[in-house]
Structures are given as structure tokens and as C-alpha cells.
N, C-alpha and C. Protein backbone atom coordinates (compact mmCIF):
# COMPACT_ATOMS: atom_id res chain seq x y z
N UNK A 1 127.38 126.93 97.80
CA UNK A 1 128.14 125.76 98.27
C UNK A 1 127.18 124.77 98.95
N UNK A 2 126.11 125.24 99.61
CA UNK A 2 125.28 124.47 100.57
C UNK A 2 124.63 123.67 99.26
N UNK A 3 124.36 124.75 98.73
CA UNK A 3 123.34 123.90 97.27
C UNK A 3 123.69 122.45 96.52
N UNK A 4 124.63 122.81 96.77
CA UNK A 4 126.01 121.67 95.41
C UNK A 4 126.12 120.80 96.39
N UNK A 5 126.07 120.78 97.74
CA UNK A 5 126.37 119.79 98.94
C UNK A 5 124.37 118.71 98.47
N UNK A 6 123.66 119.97 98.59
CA UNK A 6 122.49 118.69 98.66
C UNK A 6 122.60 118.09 97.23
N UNK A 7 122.86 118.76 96.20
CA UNK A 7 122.47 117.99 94.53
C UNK A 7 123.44 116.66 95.00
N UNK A 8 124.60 116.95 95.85
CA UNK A 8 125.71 115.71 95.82
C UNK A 8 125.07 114.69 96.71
N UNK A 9 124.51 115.08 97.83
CA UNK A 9 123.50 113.98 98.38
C UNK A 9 122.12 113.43 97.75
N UNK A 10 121.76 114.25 96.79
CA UNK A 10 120.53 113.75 96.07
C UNK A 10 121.16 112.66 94.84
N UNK A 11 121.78 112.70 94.78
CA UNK A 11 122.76 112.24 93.38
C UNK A 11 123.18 110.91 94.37
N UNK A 12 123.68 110.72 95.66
CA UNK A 12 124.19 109.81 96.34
C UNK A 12 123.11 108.63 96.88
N UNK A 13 122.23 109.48 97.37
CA UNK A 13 120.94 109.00 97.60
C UNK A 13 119.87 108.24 96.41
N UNK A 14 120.04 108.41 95.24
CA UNK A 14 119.47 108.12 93.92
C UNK A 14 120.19 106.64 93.74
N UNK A 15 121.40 107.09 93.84
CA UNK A 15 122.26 105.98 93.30
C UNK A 15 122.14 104.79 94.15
N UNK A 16 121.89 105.18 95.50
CA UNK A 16 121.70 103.92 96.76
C UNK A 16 120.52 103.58 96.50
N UNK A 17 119.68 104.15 95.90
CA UNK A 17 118.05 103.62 95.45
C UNK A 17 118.35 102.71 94.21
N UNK A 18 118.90 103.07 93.33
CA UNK A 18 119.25 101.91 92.41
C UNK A 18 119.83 100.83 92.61
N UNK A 19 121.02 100.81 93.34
CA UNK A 19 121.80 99.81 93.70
C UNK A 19 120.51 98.66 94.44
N UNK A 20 119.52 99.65 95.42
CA UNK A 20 118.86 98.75 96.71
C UNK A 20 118.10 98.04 95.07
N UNK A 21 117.42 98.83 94.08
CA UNK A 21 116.43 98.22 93.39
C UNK A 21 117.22 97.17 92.94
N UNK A 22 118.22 97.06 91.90
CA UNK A 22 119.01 96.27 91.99
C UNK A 22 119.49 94.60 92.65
N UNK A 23 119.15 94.77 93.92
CA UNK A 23 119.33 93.69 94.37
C UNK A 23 118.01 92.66 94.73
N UNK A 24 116.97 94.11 94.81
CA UNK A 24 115.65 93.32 95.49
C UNK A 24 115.16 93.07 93.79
């Protein structure tokens, strides 16, 4: 369960990196 908690923050975290690339 702990595991699947970080892939869901690595996955969340990825996506906020795109979005930031995205704008800059």
C-alpha cells in the first residue's frame, strides 16, 4: 500500500513537471 502511495506521488509529481514545462 505504501508503495502504490509513492508510484501515485511520482505520477503526480511528473505531471506537475509537465504542466510547469508547459508554461515556461
Amino acid at each position: 500500500m505504501q508503495l502504490k502511495g509513492q508510484t501515485f506521488m511520482i505520477k503526480a509529481n511528473q505531471r506537475k513537471s509537465i504542466e510547469k514545462g508547459r508554461q515556461l
